[in-house]
PDB file of N, CA and C in Angstrom:
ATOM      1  N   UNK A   1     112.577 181.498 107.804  1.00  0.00           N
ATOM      2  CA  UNK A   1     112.119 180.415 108.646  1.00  0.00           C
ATOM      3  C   UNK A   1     112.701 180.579 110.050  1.00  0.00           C
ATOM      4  N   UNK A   2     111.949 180.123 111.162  1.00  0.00           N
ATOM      5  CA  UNK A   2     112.406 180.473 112.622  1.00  0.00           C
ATOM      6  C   UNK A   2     112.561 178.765 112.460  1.00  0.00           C
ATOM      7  N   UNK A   3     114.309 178.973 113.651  1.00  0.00           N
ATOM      8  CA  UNK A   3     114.736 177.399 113.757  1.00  0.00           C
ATOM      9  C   UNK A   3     114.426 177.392 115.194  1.00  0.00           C
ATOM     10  N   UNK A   4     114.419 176.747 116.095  1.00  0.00           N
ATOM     11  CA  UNK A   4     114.359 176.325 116.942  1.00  0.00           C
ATOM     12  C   UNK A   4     114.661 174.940 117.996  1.00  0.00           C
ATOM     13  N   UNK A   5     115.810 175.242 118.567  1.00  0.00           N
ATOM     14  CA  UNK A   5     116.823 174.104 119.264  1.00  0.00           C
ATOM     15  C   UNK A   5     116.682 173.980 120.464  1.00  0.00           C
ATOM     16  N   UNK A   6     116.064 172.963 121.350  1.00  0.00           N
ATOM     17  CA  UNK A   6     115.684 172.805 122.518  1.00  0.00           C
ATOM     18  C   UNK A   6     116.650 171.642 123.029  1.00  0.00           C
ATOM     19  N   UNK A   7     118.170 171.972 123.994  1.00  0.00           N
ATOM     20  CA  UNK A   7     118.654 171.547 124.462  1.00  0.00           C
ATOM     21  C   UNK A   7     118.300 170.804 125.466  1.00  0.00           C
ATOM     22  N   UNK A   8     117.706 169.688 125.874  1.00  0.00           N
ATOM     23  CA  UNK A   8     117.496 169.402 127.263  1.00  0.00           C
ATOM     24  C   UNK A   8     118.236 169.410 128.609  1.00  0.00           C
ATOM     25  N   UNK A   9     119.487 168.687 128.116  1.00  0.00           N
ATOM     26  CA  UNK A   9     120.881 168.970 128.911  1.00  0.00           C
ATOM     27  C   UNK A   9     121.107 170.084 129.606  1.00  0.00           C
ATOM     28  N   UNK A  10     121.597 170.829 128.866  1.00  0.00           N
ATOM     29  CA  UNK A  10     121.900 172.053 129.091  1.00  0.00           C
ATOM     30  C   UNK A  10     120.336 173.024 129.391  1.00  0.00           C
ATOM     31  N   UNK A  11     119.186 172.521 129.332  1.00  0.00           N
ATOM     32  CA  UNK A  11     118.537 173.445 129.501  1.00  0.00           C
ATOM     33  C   UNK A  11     118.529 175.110 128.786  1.00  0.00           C
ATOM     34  N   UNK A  12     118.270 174.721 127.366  1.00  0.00           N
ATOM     35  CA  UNK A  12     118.572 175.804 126.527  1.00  0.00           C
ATOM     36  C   UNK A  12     117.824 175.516 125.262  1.00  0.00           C
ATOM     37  N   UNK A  13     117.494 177.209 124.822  1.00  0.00           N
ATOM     38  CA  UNK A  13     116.911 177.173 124.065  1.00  0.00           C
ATOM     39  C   UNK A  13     117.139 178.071 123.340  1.00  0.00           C
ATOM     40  N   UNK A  14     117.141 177.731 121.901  1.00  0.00           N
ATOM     41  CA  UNK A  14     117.693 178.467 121.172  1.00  0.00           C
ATOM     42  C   UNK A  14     116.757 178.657 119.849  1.00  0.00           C
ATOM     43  N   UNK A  15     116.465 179.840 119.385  1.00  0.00           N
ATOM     44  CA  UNK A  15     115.810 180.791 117.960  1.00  0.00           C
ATOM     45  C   UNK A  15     116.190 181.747 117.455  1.00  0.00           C
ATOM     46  N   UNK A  16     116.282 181.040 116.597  1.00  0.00           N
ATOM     47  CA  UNK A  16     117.143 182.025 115.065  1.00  0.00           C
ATOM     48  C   UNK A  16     115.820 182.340 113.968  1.00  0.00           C
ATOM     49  N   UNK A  17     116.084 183.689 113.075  1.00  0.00           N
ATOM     50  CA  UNK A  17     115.031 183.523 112.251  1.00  0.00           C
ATOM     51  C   UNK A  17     113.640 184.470 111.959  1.00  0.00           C
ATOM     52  N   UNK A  18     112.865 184.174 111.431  1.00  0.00           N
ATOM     53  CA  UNK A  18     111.916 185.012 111.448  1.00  0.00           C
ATOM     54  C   UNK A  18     110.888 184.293 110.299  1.00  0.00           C
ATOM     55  N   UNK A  19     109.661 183.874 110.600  1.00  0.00           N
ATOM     56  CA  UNK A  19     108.827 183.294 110.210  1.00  0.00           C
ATOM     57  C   UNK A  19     108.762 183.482 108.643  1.00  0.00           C
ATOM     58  N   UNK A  20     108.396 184.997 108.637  1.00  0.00           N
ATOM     59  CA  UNK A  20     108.121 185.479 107.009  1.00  0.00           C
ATOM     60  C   UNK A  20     106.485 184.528 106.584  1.00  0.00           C
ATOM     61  N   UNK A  21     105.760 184.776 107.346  1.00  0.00           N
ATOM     62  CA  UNK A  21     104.304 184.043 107.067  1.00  0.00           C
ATOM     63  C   UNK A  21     103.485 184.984 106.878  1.00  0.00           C
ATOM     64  N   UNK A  22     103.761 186.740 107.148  1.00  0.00           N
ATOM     65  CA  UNK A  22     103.207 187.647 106.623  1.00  0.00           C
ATOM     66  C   UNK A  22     103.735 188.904 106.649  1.00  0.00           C
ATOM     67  N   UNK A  23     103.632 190.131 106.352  1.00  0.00           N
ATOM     68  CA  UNK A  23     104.336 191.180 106.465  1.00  0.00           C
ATOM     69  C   UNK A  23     105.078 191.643 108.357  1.00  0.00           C
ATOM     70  N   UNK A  24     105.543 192.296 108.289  1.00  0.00           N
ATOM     71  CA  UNK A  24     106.355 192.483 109.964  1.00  0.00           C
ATOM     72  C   UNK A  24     104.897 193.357 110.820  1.00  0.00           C
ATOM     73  N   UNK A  25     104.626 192.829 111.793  1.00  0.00           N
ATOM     74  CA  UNK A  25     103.402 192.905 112.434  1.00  0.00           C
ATOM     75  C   UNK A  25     102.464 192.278 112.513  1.00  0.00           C
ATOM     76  N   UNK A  26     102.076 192.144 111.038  1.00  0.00           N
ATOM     77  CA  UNK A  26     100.851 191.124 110.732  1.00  0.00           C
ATOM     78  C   UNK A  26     101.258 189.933 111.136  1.00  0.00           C
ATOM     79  N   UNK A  27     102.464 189.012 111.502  1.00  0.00           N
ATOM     80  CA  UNK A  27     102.745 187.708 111.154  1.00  0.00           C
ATOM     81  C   UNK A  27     102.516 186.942 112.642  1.00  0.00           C
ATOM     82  N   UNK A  28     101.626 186.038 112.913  1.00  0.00           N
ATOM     83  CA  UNK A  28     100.772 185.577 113.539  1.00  0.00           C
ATOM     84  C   UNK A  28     101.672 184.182 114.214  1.00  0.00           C
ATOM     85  N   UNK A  29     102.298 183.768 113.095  1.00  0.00           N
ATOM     86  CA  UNK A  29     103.866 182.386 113.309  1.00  0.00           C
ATOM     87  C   UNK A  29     104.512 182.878 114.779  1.00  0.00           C
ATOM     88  N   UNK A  30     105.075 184.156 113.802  1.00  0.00           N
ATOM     89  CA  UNK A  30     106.595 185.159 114.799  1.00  0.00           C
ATOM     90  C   UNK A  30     105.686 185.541 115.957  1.00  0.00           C
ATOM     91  N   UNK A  31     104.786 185.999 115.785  1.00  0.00           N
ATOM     92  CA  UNK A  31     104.019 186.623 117.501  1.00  0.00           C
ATOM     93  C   UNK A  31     103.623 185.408 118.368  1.00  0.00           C
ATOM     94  N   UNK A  32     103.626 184.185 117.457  1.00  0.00           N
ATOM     95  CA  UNK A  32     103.399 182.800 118.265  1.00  0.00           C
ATOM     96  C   UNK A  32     104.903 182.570 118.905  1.00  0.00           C
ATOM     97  N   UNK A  33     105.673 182.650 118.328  1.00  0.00           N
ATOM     98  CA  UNK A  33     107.040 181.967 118.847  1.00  0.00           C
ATOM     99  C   UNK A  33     107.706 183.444 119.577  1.00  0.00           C
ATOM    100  N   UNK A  34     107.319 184.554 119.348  1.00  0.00           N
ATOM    101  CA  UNK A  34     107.957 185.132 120.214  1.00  0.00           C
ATOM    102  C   UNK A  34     106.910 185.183 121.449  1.00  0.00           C
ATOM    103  N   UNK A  35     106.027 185.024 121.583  1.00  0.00           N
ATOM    104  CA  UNK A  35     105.455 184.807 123.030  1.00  0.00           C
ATOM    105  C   UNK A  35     105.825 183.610 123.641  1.00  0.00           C
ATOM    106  N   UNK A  36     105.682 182.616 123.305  1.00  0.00           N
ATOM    107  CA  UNK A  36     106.602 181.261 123.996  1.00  0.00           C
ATOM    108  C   UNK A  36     108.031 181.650 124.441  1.00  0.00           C
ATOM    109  N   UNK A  37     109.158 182.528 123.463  1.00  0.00           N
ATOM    110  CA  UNK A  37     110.181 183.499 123.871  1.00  0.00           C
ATOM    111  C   UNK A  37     110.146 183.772 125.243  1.00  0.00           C
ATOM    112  N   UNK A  38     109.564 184.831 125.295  1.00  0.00           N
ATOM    113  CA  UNK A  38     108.963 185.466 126.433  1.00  0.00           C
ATOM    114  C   UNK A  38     108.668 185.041 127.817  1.00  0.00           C
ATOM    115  N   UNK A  39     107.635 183.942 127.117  1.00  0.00           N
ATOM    116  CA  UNK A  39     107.015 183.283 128.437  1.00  0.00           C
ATOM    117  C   UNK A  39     107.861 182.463 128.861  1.00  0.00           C
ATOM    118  N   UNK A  40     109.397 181.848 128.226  1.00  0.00           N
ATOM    119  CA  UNK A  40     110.430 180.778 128.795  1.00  0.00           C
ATOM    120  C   UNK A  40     111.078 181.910 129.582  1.00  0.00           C
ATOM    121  N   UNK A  41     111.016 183.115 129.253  1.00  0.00           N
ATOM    122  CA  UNK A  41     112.387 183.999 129.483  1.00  0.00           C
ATOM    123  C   UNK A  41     111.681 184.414 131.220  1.00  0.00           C
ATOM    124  N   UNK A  42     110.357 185.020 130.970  1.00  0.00           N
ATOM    125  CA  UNK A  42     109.924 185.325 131.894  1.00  0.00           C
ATOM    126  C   UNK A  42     109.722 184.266 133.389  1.00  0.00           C
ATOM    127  N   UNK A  43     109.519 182.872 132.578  1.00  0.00           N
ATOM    128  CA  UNK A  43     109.665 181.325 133.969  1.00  0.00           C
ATOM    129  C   UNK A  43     111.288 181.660 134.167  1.00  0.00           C
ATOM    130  N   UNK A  44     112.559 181.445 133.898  1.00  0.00           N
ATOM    131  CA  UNK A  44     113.402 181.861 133.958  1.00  0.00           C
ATOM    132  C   UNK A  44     113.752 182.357 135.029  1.00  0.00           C
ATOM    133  N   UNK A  45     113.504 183.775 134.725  1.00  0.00           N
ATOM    134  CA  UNK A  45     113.519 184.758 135.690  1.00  0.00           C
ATOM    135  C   UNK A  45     113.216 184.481 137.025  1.00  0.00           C
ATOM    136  N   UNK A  46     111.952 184.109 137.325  1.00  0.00           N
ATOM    137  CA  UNK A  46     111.347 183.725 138.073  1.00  0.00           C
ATOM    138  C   UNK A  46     111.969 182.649 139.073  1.00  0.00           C
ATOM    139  N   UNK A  47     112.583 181.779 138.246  1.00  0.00           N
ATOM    140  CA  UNK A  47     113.226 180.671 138.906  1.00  0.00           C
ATOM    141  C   UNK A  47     114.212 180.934 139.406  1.00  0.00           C
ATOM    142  N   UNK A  48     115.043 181.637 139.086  1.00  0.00           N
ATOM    143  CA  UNK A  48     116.065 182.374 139.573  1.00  0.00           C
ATOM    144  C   UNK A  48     115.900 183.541 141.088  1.00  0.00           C
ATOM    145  N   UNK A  49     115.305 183.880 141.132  1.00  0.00           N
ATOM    146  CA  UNK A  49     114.380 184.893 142.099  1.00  0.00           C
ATOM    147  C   UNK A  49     114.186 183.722 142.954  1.00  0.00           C
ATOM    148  N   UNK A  50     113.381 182.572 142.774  1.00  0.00           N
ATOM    149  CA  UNK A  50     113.009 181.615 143.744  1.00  0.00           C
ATOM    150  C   UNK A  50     114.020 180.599 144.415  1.00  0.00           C
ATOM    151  N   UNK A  51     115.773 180.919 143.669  1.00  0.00           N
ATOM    152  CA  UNK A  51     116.285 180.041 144.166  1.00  0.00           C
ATOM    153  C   UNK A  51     116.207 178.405 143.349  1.00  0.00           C
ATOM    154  N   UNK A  52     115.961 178.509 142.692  1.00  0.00           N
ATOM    155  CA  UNK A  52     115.860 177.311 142.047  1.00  0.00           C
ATOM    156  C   UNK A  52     116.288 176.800 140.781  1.00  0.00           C
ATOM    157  N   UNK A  53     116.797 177.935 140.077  1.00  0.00           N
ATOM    158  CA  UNK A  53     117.874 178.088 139.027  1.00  0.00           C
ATOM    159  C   UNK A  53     118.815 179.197 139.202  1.00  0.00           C
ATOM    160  N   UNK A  54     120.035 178.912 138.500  1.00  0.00           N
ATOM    161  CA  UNK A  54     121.067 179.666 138.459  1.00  0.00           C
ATOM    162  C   UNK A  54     121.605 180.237 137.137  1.00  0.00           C
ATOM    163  N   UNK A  55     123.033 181.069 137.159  1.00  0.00           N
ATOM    164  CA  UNK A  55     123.268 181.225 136.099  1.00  0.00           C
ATOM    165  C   UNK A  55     122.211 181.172 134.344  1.00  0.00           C
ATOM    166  N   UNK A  56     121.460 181.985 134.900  1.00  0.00           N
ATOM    167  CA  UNK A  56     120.116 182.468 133.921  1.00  0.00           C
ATOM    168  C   UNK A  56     120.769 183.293 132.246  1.00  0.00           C
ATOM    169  N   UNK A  57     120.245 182.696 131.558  1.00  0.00           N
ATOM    170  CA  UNK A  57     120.490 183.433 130.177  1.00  0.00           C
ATOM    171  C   UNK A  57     119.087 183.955 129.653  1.00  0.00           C
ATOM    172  N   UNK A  58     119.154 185.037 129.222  1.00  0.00           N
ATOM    173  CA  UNK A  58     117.553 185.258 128.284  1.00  0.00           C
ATOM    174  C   UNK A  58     118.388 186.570 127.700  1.00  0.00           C
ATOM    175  N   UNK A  59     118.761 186.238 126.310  1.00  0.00           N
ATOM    176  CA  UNK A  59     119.382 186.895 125.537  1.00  0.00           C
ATOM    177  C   UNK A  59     118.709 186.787 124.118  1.00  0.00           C
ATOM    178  N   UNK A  60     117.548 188.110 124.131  1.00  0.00           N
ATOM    179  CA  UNK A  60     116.482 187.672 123.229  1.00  0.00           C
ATOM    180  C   UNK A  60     116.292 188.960 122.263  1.00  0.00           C
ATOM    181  N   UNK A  61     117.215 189.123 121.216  1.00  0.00           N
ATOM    182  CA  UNK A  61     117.024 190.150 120.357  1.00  0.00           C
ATOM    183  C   UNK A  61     116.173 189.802 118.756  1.00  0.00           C
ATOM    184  N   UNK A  62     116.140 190.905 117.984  1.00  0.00           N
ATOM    185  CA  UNK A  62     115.030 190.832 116.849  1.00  0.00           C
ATOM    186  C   UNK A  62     115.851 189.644 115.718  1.00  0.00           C
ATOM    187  N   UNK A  63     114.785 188.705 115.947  1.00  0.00           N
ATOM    188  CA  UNK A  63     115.502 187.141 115.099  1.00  0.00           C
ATOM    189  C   UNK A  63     116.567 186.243 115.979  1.00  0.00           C
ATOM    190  N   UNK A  64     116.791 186.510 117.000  1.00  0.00           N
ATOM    191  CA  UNK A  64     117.460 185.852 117.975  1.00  0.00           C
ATOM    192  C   UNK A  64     116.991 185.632 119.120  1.00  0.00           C
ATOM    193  N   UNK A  65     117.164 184.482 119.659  1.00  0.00           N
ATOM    194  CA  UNK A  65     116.748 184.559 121.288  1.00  0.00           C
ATOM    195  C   UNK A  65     117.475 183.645 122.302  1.00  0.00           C
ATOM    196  N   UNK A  66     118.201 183.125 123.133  1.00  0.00           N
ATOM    197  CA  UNK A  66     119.303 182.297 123.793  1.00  0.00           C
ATOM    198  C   UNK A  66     118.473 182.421 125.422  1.00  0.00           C
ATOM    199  N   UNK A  67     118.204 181.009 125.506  1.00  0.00           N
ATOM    200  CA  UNK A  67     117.157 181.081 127.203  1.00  0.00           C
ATOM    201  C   UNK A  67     117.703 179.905 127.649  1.00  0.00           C
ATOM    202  N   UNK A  68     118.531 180.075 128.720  1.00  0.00           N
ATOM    203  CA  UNK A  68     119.129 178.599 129.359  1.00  0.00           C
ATOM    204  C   UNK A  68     119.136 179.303 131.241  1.00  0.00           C
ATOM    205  N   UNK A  69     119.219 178.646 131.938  1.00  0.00           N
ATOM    206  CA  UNK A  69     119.584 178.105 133.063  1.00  0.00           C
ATOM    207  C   UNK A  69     120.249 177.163 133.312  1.00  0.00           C
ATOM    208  N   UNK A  70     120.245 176.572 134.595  1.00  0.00           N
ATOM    209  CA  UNK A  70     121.175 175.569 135.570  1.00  0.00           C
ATOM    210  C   UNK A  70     120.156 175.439 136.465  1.00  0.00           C
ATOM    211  N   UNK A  71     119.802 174.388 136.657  1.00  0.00           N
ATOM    212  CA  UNK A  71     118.842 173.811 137.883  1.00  0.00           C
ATOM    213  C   UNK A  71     119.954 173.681 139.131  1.00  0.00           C
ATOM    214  N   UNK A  72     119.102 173.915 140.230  1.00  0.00           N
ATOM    215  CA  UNK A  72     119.823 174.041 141.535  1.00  0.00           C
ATOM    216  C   UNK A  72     119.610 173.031 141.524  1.00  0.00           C
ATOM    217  N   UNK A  73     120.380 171.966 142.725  1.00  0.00           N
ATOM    218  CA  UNK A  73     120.168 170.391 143.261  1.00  0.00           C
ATOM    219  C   UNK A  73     118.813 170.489 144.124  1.00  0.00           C
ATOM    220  N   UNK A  74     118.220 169.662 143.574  1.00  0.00           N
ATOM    221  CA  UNK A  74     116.739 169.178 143.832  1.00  0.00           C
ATOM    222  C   UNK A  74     115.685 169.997 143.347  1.00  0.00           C
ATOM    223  N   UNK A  75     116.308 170.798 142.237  1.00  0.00           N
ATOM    224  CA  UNK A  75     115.079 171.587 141.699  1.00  0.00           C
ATOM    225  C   UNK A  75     115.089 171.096 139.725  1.00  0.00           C
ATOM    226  N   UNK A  76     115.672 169.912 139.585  1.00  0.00           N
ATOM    227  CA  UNK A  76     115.912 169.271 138.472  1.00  0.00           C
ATOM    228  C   UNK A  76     114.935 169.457 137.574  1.00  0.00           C
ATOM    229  N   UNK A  77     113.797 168.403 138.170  1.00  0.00           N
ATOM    230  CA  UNK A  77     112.658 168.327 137.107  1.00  0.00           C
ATOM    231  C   UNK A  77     111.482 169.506 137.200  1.00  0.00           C
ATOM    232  N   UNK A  78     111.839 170.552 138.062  1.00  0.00           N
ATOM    233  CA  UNK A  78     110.886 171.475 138.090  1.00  0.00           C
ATOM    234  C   UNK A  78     111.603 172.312 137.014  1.00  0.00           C
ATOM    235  N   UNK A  79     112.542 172.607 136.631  1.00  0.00           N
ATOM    236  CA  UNK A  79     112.879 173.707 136.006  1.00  0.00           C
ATOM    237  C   UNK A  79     113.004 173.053 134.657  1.00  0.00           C
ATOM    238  N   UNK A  80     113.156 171.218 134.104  1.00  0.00           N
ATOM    239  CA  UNK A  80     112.742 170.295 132.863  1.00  0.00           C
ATOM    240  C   UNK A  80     111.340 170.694 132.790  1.00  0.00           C
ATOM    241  N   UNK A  81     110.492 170.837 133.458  1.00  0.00           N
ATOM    242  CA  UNK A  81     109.278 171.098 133.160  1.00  0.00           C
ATOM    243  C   UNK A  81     108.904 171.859 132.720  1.00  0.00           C
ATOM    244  N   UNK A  82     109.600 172.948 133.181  1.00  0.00           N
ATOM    245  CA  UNK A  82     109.118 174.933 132.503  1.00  0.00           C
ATOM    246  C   UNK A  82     109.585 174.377 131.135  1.00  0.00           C
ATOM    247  N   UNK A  83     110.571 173.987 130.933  1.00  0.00           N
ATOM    248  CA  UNK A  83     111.572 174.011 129.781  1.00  0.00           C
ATOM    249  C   UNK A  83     110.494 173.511 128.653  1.00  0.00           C
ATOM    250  N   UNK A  84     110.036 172.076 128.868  1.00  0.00           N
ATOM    251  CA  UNK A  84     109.237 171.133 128.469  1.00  0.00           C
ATOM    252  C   UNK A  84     107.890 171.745 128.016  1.00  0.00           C
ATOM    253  N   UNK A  85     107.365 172.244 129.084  1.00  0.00           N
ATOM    254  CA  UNK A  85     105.745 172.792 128.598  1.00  0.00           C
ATOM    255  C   UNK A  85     105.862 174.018 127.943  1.00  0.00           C
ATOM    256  N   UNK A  86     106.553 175.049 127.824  1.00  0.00           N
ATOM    257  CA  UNK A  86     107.065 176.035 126.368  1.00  0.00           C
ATOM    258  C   UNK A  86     107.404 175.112 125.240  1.00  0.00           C
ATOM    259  N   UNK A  87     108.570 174.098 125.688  1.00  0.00           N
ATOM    260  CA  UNK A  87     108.459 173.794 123.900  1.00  0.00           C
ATOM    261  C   UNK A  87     107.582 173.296 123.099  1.00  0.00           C
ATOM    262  N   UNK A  88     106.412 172.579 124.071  1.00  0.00           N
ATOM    263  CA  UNK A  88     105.360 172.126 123.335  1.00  0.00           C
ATOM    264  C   UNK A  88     104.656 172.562 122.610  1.00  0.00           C
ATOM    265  N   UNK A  89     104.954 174.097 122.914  1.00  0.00           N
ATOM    266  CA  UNK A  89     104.246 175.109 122.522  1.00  0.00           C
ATOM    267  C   UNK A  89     104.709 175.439 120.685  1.00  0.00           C
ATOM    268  N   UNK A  90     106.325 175.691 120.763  1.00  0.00           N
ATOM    269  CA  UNK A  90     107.327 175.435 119.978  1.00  0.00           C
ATOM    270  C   UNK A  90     107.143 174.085 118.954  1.00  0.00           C
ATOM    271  N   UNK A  91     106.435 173.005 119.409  1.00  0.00           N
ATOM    272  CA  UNK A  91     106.281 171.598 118.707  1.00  0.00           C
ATOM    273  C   UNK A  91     104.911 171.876 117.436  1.00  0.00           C
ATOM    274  N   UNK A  92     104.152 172.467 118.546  1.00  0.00           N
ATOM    275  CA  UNK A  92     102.818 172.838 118.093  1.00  0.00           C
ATOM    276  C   UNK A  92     102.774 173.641 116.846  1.00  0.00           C
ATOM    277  N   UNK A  93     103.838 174.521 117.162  1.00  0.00           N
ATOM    278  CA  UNK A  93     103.997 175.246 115.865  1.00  0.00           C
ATOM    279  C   UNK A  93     104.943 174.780 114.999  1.00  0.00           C
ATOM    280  N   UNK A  94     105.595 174.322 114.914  1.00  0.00           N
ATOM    281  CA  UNK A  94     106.210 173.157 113.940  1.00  0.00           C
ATOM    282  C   UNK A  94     105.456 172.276 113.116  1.00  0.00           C
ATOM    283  N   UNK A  95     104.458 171.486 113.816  1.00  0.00           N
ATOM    284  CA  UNK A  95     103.656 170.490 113.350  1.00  0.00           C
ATOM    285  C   UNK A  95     102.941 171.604 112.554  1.00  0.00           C
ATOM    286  N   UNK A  96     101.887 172.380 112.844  1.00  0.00           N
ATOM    287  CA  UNK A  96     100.941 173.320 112.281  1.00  0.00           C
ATOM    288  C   UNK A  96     101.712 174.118 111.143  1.00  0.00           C
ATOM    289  N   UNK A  97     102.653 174.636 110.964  1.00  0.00           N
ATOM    290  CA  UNK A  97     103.397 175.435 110.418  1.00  0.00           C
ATOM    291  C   UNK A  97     104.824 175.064 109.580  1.00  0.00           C
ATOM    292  N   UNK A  98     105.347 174.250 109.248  1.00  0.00           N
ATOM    293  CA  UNK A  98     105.902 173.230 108.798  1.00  0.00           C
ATOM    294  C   UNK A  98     107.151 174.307 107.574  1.00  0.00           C
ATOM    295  N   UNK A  99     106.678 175.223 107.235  1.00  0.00           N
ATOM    296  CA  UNK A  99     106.850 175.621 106.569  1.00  0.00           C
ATOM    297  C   UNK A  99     107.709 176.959 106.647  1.00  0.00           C
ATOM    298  N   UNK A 100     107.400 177.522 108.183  1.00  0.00           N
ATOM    299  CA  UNK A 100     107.591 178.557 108.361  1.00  0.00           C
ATOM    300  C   UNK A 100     108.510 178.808 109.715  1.00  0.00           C
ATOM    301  N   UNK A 101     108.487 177.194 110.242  1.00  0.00           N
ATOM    302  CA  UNK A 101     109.289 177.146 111.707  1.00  0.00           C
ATOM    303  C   UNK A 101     109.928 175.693 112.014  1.00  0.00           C
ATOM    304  N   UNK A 102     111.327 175.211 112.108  1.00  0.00           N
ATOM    305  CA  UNK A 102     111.400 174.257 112.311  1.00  0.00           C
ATOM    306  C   UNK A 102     111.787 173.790 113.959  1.00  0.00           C
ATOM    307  N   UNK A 103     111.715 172.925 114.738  1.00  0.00           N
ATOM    308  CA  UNK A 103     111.825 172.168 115.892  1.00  0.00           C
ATOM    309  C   UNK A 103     112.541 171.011 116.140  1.00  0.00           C
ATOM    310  N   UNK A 104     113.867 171.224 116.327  1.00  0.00           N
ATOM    311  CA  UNK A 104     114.546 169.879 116.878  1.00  0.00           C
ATOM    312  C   UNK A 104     114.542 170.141 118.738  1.00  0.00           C
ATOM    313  N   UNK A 105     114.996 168.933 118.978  1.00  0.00           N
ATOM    314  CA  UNK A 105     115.039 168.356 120.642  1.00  0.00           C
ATOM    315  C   UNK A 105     116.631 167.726 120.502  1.00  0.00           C
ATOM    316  N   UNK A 106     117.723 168.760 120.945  1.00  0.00           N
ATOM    317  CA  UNK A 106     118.978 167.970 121.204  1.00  0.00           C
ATOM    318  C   UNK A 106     119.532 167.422 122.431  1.00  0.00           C
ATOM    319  N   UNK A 107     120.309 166.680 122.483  1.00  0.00           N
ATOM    320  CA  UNK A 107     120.617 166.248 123.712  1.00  0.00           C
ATOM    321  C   UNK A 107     119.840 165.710 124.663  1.00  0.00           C
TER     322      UNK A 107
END
């Protein structure tokens, strides 16, 4: 099962795990949650480059993944937002998949 911990605070996100919803390749769960991976790691990046986050984490190995920042002052709710519209993504597959991925919201 892939867990999945979406810090708001801290702006972090955290996945442990591995779906197991079909053989390694075939599994449609894990290629869902590792593209949301990706696509947090890759806004990230980005934000950082733009000045608008700091101290960047994207520490994303096979069954692991650790994606946090630090919002610069006055770039608060832009970088809650990246955070926010990936996990929905993350929610989506929780609700749909129940079985194979779980989703908490801490802090």
């Amino acid at each position: 099962m892939i867990h999945v911990r979406y810090n708001r605070f801290y702006n972090r996100v955290s996945v442990h795990g591995h779906a197991q919803a079909a053989p390694k390749g075939e599994d449609l769960v894990c290629s869902a949650a590792s593209i949301l991976v990706h696509t947090l790691s890759a806004n990230v990046t980005q934000m950082e480059k733009a000045g608008i986050a700091a101290r960047t984490v994207a520490d994303i190995q096979d069954g692991y993944a650790t994606i946090s920042c630090r919002a610069l002052m006055g770039h608060e709710s832009t970088v809650s937002s990246i955070f926010q519209a990936v996990c929905v993504g993350f929610e989506i597959l929780a609700d749909k998949f129940p079985e194979y991925i779980s989703y908490k919201i801490l802090g």
